[in-house]
Protein backbone atom coordinates (compact mmCIF):
# COMPACT_ATOMS: atom_id res chain seq x y z
CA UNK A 1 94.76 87.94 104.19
CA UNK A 2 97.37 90.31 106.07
CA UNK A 3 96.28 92.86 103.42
CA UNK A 4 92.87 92.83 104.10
CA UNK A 5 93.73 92.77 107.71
CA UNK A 6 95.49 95.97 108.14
CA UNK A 7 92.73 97.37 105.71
CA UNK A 8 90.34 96.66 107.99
CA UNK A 9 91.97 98.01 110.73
CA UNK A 10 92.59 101.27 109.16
CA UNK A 11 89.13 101.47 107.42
CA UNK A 12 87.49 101.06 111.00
CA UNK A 13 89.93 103.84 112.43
CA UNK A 14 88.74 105.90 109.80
CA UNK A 15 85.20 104.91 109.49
CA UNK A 16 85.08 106.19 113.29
CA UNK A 17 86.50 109.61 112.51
CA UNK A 18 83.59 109.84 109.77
CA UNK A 19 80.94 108.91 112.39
CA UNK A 20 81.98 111.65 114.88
CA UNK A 21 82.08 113.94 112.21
CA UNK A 22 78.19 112.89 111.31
CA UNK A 23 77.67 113.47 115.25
CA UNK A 24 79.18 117.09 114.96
CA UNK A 25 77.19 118.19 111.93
CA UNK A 26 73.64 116.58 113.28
CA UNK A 27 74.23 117.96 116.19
CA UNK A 28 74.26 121.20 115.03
CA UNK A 29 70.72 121.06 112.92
CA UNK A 30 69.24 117.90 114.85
CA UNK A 31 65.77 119.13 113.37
CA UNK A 32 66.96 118.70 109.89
CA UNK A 33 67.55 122.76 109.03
CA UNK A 34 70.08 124.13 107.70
CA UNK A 35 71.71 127.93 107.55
CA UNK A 36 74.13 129.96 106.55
CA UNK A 37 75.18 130.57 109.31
CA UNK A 38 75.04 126.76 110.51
CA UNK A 39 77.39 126.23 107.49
CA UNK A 40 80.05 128.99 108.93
CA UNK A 41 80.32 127.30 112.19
CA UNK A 42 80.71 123.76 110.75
CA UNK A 43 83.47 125.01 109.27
CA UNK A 44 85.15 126.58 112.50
CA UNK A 45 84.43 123.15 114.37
CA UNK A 46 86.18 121.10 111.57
CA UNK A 47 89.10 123.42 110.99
CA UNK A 48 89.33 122.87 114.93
CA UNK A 49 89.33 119.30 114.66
CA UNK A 50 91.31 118.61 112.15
CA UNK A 51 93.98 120.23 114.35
CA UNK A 52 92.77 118.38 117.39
CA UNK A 53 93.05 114.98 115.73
CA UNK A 54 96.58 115.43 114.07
CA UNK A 55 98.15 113.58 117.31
CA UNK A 56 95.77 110.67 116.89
CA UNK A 57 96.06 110.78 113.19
CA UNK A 58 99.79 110.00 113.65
CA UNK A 59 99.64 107.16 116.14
CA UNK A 60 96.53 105.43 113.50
CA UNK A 61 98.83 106.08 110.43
CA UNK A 62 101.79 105.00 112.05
CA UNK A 63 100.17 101.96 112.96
CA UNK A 64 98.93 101.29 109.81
CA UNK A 65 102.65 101.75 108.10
CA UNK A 66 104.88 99.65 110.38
CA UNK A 67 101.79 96.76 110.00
CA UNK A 68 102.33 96.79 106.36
CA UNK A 69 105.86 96.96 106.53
CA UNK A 70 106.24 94.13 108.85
CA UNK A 71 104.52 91.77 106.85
CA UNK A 72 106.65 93.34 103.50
CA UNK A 73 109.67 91.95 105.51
CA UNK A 74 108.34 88.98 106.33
CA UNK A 75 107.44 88.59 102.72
CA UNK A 76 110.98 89.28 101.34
CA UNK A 77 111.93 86.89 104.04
CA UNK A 78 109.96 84.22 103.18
CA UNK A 79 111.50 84.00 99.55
CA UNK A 80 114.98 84.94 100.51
CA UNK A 81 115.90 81.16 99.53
CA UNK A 82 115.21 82.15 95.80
CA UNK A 83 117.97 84.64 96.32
CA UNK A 84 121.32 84.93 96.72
CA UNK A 85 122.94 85.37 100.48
CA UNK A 86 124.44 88.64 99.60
CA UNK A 87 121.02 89.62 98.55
CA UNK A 88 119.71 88.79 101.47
CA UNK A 89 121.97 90.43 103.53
CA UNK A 90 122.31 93.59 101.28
CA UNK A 91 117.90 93.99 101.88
CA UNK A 92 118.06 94.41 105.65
CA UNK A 93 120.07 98.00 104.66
CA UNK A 94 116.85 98.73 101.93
CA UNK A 95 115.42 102.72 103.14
CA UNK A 96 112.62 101.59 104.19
CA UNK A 97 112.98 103.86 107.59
CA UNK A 98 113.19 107.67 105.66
CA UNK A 99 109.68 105.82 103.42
CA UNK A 100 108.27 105.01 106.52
CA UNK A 101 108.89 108.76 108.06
CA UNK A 102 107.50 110.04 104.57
CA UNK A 103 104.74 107.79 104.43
CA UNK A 104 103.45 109.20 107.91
CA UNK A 105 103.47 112.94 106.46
CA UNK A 106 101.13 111.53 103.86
CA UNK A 107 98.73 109.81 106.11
CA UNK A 108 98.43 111.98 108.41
CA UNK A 109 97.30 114.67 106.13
CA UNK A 110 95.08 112.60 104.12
CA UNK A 111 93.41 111.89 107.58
CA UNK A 112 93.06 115.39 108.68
CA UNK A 113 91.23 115.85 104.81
CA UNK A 114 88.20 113.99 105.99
CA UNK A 115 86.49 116.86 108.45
CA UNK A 116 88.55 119.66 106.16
CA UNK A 117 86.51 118.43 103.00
CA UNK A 118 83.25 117.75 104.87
CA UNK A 119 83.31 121.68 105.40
CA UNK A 120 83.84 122.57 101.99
CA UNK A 121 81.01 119.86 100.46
CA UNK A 122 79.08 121.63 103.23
CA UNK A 123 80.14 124.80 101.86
CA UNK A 124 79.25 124.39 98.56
CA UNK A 125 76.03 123.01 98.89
CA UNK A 126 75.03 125.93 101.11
CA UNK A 127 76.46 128.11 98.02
CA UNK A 128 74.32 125.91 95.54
CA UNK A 129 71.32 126.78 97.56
CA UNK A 130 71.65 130.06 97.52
CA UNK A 131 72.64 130.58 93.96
CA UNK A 132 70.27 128.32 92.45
CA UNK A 133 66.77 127.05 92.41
CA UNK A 134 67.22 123.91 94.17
CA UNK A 135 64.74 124.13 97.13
CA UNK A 136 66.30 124.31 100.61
CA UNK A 137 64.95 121.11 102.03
CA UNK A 138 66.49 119.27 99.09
CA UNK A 139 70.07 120.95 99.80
CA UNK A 140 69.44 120.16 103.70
CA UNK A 141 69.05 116.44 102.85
CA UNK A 142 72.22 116.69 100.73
CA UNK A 143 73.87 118.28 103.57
CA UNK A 144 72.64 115.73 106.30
CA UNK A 145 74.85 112.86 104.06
CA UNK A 146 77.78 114.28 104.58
CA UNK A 147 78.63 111.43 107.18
CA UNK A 148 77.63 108.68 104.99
CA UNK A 149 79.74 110.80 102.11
CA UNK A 150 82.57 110.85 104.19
CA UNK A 151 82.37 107.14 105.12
CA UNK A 152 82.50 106.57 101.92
CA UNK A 153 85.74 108.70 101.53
CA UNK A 154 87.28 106.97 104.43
CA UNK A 155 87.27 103.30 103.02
CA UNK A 156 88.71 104.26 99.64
CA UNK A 157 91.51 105.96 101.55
CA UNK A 158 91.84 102.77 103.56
CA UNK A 159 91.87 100.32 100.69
CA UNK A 160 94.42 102.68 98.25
CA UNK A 161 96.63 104.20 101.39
CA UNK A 162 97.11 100.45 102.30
CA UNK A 163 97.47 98.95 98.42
CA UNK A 164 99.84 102.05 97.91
CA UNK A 165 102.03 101.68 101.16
CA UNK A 166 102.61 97.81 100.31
CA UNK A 167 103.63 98.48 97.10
CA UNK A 168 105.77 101.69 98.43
CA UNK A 169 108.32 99.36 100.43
CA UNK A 170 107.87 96.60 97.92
CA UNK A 171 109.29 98.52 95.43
CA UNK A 172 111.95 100.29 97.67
CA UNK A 173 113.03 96.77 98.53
CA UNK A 174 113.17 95.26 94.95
CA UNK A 175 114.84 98.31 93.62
CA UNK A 176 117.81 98.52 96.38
CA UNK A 177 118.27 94.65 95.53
CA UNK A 178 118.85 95.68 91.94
CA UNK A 179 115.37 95.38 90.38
CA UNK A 180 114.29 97.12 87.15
CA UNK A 181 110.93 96.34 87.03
CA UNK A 182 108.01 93.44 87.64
CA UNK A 183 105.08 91.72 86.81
CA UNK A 184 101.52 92.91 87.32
CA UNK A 185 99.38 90.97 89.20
CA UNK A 186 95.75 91.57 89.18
CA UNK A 187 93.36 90.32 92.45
CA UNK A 188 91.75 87.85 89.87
CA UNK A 189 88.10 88.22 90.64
CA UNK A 190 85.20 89.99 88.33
CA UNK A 191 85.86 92.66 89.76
CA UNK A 192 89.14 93.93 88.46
CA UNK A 193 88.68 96.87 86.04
CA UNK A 194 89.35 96.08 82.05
CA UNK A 195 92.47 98.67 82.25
CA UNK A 196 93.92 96.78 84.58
CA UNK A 197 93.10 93.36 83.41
CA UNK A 198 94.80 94.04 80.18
CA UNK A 199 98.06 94.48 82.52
CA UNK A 200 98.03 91.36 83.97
CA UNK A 201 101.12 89.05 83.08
CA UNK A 202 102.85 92.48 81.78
CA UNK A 203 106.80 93.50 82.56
CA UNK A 204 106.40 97.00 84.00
CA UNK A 205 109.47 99.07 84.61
CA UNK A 206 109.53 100.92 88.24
CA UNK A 207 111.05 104.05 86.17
CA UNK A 208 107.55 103.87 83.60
CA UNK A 209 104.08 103.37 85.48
CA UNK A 210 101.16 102.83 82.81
CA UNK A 211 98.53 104.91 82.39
CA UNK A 212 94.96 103.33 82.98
CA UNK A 213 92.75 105.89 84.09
CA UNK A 214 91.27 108.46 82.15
CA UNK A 215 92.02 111.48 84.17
CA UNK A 216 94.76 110.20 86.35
CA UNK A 217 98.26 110.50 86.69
CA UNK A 218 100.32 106.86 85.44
CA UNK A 219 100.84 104.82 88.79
CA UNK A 220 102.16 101.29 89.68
CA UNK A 221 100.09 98.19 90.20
CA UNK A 222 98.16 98.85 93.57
CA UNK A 223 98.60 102.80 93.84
CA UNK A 224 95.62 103.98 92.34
CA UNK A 225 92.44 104.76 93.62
CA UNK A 226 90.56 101.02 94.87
CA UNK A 227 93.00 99.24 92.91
CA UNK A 228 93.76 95.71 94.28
CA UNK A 229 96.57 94.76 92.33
CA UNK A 230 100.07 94.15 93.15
CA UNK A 231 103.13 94.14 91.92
CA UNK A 232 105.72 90.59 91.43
CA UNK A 233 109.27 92.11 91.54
CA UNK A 234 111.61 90.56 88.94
CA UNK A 235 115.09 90.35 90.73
CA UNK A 236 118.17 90.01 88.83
CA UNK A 237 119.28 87.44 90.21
CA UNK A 238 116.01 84.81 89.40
């Protein structure tokens, strides 16, 4: 529930910076038109903004991170009986502050993406218009969803960027208490993809993420894109 909390939170934040960037570009061709040289000055305005909203992008991210890393402590606290007191003791000295400083750097420029990839989709459909056959009211409509496309955008960020930050201090937690690997966990619902199904119940080591989608790097239990699975850390201890 405190997952889906803090995604919600973040996909709102984000879902906002998508809707102003709708207002920008409609507000530029509110009849529906598009040009070339609309296209050029979309781009100025969003390599603006994406300047401009670097200082908010920090305070939303940073929000986001010490949310999810608050309720990873309370988690580890909440099973500290299964462990041992010098366990328990030795996790309040886990990294978690230089992940939290690198997680920020990664947030914050995954935010500032949204209005610098609106531009280039922008871009290239302009480029597709003028290179191909594809009638100019057709590649205005495809232009005019670039909101809705980067909506779209913003609440896959949400859902990964918060999957992937849970499972960032999760696993810098089990590892400093001596972990080697754990057990995927899948969300349990129809909707979990067969790759990942097939993982669920499986020992993974931290050092050996599986691969499980075609054209993707490996990654751990709730780090790729949409996934909703998570990770059960096997301490040595238990």
């Amino acid at each position: 529930m405190a997952g889906r909390r803090a995604e919600s939170s973040y996909n709102t934040r984000l879902r906002g910076l998508a809707k102003q960037i709708d207002v920008i570009l409609k507000g530029l061709a509110p009849d529906g038109n598009w040009s070339v040289d609309l296209t050029a000055q979309f781009k100025d305005f969003m390599d603006d903004y994406a300047v401009f909203i670097e200082p908010w992008a920090r305070s939303v991210a940073n929000y986001m991170i010490a949310d999810v890393g608050r309720r990873d402590a309370r988690m580890w606290k909440s099973n500290g009986l299964a462990m041992s007191r010098a366990m328990r003791a030795e996790l309040q000295f886990a990294p978690t502050g230089i992940l939290h400083a690198a997680l920020l750097d990664e947030q914050v420029a995954l935010i500032k993406s949204l209005p610098l990839e609106a531009a280039e989709r922008v871009k290239e459909l302009t480029n597709k218009g003028l290179t191909a056959s594809t009638r100019s009211t057709t590649i205005a409509k495809e232009i005019m969803r670039t909101g809705e496309v980067t909506a779209n955008r913003a609440k896959m960020i949400a859902r990964t960027e918060v999957s992937r930050t849970a499972m960032t201090f999760t696993q810098a937690r089990a590892m400093f208490a001596g972990s080697v690997g754990y057990i995927w966990r899948t969300s349990g619902d129809p909707d979990v993809r067969d790759t990942h199904q097939a993982l669920e119940g499986k020992y993974i080591r931290w050092d050996d993420p599986p691969k499980t989608d075609k054209g993707l790097d490996p990654y751990h239990a709730g780090c790729g894109p949409n996934c909703r699975c998570y990770a059960e850390p096997v301490l040595p201890d238990l």
